[in-house]
Protein backbone atom coordinates (compact mmCIF):
# COMPACT_ATOMS: atom_id res chain seq x y z
CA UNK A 1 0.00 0.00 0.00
CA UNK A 2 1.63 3.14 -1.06
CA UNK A 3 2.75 5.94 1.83
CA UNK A 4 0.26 8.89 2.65
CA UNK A 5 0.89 12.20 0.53
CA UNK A 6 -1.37 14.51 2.34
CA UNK A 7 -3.69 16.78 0.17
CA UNK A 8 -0.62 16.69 -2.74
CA UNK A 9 -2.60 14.65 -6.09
CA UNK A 10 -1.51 11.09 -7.21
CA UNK A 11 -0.32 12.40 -10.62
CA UNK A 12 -0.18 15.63 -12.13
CA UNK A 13 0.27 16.45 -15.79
CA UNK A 14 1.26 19.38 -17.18
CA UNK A 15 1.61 21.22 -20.49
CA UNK A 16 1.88 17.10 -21.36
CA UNK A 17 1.33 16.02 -25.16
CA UNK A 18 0.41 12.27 -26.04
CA UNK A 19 1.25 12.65 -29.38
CA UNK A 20 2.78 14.78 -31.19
CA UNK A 21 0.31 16.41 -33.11
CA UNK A 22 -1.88 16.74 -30.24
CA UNK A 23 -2.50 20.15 -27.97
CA UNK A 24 -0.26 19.69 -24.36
CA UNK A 25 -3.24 18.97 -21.96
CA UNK A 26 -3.38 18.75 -18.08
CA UNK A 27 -4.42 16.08 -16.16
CA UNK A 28 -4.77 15.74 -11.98
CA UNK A 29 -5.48 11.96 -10.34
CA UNK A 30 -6.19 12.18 -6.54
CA UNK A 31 -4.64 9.44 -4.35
CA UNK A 32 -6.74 6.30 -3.85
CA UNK A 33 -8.86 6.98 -6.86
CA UNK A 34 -9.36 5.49 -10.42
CA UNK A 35 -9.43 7.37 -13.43
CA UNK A 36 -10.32 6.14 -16.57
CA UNK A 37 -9.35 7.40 -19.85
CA UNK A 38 -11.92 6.94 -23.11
CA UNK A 39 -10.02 6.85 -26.36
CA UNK A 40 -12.66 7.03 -28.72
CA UNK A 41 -9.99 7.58 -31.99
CA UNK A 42 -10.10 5.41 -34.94
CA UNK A 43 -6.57 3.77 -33.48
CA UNK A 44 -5.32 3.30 -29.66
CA UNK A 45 -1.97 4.79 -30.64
CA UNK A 46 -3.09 7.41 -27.92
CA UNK A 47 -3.72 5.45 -25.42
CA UNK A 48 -0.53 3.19 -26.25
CA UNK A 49 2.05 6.47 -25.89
CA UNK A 50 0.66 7.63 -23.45
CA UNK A 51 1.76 4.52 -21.21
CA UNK A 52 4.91 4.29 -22.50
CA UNK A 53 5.70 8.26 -21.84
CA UNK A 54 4.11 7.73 -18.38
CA UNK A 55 6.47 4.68 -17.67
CA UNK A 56 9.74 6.29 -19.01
CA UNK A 57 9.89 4.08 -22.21
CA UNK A 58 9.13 6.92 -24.40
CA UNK A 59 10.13 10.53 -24.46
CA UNK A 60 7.56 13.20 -24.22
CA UNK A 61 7.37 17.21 -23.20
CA UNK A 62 5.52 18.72 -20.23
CA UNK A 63 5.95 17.21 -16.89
CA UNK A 64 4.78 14.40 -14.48
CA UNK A 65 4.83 15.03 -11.24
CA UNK A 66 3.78 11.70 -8.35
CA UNK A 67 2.72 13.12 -5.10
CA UNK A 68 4.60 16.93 -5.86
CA UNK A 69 7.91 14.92 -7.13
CA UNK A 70 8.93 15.90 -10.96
CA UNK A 71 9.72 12.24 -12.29
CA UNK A 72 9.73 13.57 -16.03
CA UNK A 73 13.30 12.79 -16.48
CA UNK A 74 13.88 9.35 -14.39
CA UNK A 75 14.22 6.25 -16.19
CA UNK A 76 11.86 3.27 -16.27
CA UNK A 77 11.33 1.61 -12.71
CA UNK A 78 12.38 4.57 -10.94
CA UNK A 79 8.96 7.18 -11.61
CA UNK A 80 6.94 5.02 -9.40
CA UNK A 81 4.54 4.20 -11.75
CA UNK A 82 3.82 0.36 -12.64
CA UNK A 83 2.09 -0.60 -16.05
CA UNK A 84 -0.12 -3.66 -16.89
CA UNK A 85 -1.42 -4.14 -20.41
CA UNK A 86 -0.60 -6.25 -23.79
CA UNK A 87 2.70 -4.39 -24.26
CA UNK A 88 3.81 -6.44 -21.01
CA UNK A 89 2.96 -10.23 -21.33
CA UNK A 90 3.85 -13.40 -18.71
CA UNK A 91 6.67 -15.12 -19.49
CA UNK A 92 5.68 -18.38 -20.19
CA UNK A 93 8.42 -20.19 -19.39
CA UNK A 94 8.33 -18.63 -15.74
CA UNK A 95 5.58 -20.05 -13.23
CA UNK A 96 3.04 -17.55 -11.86
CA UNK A 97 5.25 -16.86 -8.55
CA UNK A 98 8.65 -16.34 -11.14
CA UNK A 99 6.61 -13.92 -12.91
CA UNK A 100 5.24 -11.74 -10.25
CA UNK A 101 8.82 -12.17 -8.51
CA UNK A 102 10.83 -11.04 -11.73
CA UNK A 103 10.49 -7.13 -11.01
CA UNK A 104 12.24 -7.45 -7.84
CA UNK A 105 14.97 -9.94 -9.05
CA UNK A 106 15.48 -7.91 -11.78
CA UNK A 107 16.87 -4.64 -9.43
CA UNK A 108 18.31 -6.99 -6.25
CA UNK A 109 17.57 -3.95 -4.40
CA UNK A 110 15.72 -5.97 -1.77
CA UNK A 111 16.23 -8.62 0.79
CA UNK A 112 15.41 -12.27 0.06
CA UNK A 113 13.04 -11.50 3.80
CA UNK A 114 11.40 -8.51 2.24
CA UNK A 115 11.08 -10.29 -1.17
CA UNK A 116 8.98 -13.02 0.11
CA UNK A 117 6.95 -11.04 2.54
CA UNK A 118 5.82 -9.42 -0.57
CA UNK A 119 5.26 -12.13 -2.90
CA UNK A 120 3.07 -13.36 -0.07
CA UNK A 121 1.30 -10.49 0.37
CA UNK A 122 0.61 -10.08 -3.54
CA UNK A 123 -0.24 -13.91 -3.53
CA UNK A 124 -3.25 -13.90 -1.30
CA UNK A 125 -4.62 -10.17 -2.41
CA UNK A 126 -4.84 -11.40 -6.29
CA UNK A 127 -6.17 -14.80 -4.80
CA UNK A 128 -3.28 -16.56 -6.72
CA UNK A 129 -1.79 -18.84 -4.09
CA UNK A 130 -3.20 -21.94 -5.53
CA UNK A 131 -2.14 -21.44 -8.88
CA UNK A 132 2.01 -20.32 -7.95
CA UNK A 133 3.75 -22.83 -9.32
CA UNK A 134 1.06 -23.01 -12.79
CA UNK A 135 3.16 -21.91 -15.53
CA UNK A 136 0.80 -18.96 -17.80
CA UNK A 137 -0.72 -21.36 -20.86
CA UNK A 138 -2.44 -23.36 -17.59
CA UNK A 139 -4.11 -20.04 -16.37
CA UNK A 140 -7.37 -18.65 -17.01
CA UNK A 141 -7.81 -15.04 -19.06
CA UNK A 142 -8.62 -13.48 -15.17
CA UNK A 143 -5.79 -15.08 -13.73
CA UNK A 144 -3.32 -14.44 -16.33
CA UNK A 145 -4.83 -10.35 -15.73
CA UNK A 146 -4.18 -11.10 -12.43
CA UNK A 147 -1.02 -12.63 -12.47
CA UNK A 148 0.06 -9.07 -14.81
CA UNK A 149 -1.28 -6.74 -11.97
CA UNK A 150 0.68 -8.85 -8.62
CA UNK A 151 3.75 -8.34 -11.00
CA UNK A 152 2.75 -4.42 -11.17
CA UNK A 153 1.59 -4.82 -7.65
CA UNK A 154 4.67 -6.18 -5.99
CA UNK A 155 6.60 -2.75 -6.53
CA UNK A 156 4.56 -1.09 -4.38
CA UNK A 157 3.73 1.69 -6.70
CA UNK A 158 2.20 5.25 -6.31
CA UNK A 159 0.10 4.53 -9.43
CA UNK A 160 -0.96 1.75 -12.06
CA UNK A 161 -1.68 2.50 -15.12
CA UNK A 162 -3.80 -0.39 -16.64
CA UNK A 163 -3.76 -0.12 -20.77
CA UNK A 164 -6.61 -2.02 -22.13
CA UNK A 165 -6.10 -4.48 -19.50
CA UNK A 166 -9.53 -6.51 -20.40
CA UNK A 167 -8.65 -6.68 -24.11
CA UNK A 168 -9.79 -9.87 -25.38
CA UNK A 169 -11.29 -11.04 -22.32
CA UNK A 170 -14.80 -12.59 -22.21
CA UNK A 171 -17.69 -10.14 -21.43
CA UNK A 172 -18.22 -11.99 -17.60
CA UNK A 173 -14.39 -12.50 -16.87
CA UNK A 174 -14.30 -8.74 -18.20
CA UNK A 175 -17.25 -7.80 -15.50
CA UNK A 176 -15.76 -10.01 -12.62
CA UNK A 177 -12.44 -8.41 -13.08
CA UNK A 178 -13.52 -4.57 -12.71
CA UNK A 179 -15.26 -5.81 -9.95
CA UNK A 180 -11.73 -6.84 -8.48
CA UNK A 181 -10.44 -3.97 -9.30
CA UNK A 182 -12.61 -2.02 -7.21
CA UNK A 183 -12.52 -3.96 -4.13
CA UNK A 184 -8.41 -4.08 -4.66
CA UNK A 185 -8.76 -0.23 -4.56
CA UNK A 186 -10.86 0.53 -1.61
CA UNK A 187 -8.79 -2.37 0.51
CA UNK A 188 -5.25 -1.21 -0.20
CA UNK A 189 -5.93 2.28 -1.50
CA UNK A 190 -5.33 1.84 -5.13
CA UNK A 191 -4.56 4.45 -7.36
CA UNK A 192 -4.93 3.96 -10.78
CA UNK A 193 -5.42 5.19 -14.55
CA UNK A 194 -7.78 2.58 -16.96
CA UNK A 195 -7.26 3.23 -20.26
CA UNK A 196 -9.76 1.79 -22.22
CA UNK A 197 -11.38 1.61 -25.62
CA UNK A 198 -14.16 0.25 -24.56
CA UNK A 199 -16.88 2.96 -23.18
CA UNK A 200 -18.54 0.09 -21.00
CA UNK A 201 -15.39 -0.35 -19.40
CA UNK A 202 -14.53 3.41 -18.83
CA UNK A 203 -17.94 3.59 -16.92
CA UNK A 204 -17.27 0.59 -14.93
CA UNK A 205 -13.93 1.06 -13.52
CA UNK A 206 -14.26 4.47 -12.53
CA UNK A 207 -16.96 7.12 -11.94
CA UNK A 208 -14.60 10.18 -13.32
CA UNK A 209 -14.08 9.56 -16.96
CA UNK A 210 -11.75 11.46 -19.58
CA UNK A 211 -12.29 11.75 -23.11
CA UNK A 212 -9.07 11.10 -25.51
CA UNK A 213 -9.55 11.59 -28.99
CA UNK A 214 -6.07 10.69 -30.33
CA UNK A 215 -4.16 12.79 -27.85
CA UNK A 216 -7.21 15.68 -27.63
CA UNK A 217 -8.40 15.53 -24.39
CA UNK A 218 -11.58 16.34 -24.72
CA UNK A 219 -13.25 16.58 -21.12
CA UNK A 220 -13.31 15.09 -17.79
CA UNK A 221 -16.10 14.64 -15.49
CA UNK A 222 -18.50 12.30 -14.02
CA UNK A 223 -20.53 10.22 -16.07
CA UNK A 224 -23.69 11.84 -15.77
CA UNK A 225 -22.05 15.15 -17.18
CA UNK A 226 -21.13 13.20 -19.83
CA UNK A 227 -23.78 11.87 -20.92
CA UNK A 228 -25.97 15.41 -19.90
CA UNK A 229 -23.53 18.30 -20.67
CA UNK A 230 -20.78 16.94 -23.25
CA UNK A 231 -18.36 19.27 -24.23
CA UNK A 232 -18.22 18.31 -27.83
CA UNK A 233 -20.38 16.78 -30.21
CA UNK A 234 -17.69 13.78 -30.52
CA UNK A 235 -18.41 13.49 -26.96
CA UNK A 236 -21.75 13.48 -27.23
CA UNK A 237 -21.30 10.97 -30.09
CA UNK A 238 -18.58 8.41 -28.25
CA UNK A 239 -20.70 8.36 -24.65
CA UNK A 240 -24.26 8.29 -25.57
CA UNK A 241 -24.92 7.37 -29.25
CA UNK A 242 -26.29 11.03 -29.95
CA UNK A 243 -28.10 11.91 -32.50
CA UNK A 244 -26.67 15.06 -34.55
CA UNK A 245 -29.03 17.91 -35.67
CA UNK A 246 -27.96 20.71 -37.67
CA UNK A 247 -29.73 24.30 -37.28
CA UNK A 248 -29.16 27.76 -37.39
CA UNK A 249 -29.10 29.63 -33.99
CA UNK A 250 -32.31 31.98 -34.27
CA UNK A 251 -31.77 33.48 -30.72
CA UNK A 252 -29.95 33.31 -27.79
CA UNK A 253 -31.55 33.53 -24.03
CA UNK A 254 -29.24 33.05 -21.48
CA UNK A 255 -28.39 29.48 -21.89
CA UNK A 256 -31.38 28.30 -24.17
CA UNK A 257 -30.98 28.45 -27.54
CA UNK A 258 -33.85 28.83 -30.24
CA UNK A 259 -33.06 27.01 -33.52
CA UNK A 260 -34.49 26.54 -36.61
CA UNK A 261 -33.73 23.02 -38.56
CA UNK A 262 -33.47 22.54 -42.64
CA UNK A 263 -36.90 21.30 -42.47
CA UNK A 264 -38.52 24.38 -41.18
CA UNK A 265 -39.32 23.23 -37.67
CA UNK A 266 -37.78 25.27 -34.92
CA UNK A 267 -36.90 23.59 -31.35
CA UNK A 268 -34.83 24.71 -28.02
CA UNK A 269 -31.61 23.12 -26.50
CA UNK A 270 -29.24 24.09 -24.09
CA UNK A 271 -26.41 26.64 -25.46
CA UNK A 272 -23.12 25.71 -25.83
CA UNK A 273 -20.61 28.72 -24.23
CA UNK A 274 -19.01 28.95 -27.69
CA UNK A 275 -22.50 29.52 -29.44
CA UNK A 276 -23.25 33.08 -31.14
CA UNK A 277 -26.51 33.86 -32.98
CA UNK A 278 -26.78 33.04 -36.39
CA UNK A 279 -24.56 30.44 -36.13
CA UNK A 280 -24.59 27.35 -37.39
CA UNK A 281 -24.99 24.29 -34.39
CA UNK A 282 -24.97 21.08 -33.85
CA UNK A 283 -27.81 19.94 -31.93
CA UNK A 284 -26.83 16.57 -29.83
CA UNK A 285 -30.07 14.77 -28.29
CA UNK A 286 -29.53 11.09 -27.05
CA UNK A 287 -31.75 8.46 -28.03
CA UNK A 288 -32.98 8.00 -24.83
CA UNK A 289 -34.21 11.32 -24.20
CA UNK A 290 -36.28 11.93 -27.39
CA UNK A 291 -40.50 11.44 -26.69
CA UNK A 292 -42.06 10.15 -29.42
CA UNK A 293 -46.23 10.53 -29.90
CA UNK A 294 -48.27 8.37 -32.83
CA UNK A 295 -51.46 10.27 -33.34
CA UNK A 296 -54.37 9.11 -34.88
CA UNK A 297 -53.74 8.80 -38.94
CA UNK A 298 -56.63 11.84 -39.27
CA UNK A 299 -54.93 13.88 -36.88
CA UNK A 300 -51.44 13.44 -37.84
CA UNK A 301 -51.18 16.83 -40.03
CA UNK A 302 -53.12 19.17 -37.20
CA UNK A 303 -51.61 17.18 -33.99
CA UNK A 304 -48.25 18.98 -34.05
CA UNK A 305 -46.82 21.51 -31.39
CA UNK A 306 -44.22 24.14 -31.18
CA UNK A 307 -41.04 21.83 -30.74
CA UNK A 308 -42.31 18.87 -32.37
CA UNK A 309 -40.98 17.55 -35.31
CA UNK A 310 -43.06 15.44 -37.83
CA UNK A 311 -41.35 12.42 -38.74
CA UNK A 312 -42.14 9.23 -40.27
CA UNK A 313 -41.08 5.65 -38.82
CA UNK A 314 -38.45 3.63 -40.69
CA UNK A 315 -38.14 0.44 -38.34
CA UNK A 316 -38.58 -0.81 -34.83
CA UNK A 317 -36.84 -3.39 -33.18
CA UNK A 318 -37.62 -4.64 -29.38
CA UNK A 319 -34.97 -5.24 -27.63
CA UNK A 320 -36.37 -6.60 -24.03
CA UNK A 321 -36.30 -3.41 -22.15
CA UNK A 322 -35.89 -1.15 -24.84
CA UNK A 323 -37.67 -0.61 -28.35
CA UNK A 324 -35.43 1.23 -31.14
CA UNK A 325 -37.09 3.00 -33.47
CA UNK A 326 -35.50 4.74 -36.94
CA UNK A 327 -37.36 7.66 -37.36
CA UNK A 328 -36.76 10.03 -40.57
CA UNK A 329 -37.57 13.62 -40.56
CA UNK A 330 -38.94 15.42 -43.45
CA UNK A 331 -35.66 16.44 -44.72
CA UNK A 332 -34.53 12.89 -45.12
CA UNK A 333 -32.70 12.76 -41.63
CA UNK A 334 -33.01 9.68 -39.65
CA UNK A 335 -32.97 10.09 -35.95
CA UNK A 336 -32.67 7.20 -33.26
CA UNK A 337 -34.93 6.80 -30.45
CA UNK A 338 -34.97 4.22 -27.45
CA UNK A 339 -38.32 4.32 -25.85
CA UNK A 340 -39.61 1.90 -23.20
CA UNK A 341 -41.79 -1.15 -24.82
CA UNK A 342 -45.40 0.36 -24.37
CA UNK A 343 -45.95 0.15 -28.12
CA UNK A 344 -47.86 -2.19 -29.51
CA UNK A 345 -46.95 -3.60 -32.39
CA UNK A 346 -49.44 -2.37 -34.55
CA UNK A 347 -48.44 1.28 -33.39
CA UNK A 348 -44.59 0.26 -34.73
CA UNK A 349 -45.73 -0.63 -38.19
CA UNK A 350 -43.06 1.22 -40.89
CA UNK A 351 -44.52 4.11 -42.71
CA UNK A 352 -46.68 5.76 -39.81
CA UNK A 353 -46.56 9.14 -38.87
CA UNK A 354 -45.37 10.13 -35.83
CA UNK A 355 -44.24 13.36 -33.62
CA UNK A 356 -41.00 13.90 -31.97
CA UNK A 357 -40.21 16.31 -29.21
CA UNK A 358 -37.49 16.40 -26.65
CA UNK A 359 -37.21 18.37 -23.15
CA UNK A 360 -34.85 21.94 -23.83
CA UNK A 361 -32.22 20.49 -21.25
CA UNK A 362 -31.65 16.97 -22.65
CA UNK A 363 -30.17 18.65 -25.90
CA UNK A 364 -27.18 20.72 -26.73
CA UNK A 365 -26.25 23.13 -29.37
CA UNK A 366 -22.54 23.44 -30.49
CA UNK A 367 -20.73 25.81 -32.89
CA UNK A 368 -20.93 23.42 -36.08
CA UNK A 369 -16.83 23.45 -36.28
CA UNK A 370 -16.53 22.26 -32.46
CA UNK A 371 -14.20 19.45 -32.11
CA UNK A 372 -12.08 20.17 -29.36
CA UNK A 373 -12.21 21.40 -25.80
């Protein structure tokens, strides 16, 4: 279990670029807590750099500091900072117990007493006595991810940085081992940085969640924001699915904006800080939040209401506790919506008329060329 810090963060990054076409961004990890990291890039070369910069096998500007110390320029092993992921497999030639051990042997900067004492300890808190003398190949995908993090574990480091750890794993070993994960934390005091692909993942293993869009860091907040105030539209996109409107910003009140959409209709959302009037937006609305109303065939052209948006479905599939429907819009957009199943079938049938409408603070308008935050 690492030493206490006082109020001094876990790891703090400054001016710090990922890659090298990327904007230097800053990054603060408290002690005990778990961050995860959201690449939502067409590659993981992100995510990939920025473990190796973090670890001190790769070169990078800005600076790192662990607990107020500038470890920027120390080599590998001596930053305090441990790494589990693909780029560092099990040896398979090396039992379980050789494997975890090999960190330690590797510097002979501790006594054979001290040694043990902590391949003990690391032993019973990945629950990987029984299997110590297994060689890799014999081992489960969860105890091979285990057998990686006792390894990491068994320097006693100020911070773990787990890249894609679950990669490849089943869904329920993938489930059962963030569940670890979290218990390992809150028994030792854990501090860690999950780097994941996977947005499932980055909302399991930790409830403060940063958005990497090859090197861009795009935001960092709780879930909820997320999903409720993103940042960008590729935000909006990579956490919830969103559905992207374009308007034209007709006025301005406060934080409400009034927009009018290529089909004539006009409809509210929440205002983006960036937004002027007269701009052009990007309206983000999740699926989930859309209502959608079938009136009665006769009353389908005289039914509508400011806000609503005529639409036609396209397709409906129930999914147990949800119903998608495909909705297109009288421009020829098609908009998703996930409603609850209290439509009968004969209500889903493709070709009716429908109405959608949405509440002003479920949606969000960006400036149309907002990427980055």
């Amino acid at each position: 279990m690492p030493p206490a810090h006082g109020s001094l963060p876990a790891l703090a990054l400054t001016d710090f670029t990922v890659l090298p076409e990327a904007p230097p961004l800053a990054l603060r990890l408290s002690s005990g807590c778990c961050m995860a990291l959201l690449g939502i890039g067409p590659t993981t070369h992100d995510l990939n750099a920025l473990t190796e910069a973090l670890a001190g096998r790769s070169r990078a500007s800005g600076q790192i500091c662990v607990y107020g110390m500038d470890v920027s320029h120390k080599p590998q092993g001596r930053r305090g900072i441990a790494t589990v992921g693909g780029h560092a497999p099990l040896f398979d030639h090396l039992s379980v117990t050789d494997n975890i051990l090999f960190p330690l042997r590797a510097t002979g900067l501790l006594s054979p007493a001290e040694t043990n004492r902590r391949r003990d300890e690391v032993l019973a808190l990945t629950g990987l006595d029984a299997v110590r003398t297994f060689l890799p190949p014999a081992l489960s995908t969860e105890q091979v991810f285990r057998a990686a993090l006792a390894r990491a574990l068994i320097t006693s480091p100020d911070l773990l940085v787990l890249n894609q750890p679950l990669k490849g794993m089943p869904p329920q070993a993938a489930k059962r081992s963030l569940a670890f994960l979290e218990r390992l934390r809150q028994a030792i005091g854990l501090t860690s940085l999950f780097l994941t692909s996977d947005r499932t993942e980055a909302f399991m293993a930790a409830n403060t969640i940063g958005v990497l869009d090859q090197g861009h860091l795009l935001q960092v907040t709780d879930a909820p924001t997320l999903l409720n105030r993103p940042a960008t539209p590729a935000v909006a996109l990579a956490l919830g699915d969103a559905n992207i409107l374009t308007g034209k910003v007709l006025r301005l009140d406060d934080d409400t904006a009034e927009l009018r959409l290529p089909s004539g209709e006009t409809v509210e959302a929440m205002a983006d800080g960036d937004l002027a009037e007269h701009d052009l937006a990007s309206i983000c609305i999740l699926p989930d939040r859309l209502s959608v109303l079938f009136p009665r065939q006769v009353e389908a052209d005289n039914a509508a209401e400011a806000g609503d948006l005529p639409c036609t479905l396209v397709s409906a599939h129930h999914l147990g506790h949800t119903i998608t429907m495909r909705m297109r819009l009288r421009d020829g957009t098609e908009i998703t919506v996930n409603r609850p199943p209290v439509h009968t079938q004969r209500e889903l049938s493709a070709g009716r008329p429908a109405l959608l409408a949405w509440q002003t603070r479920n949606a969000t308008a960006f400036p149309m060329d907002k990427k980055t935050s």
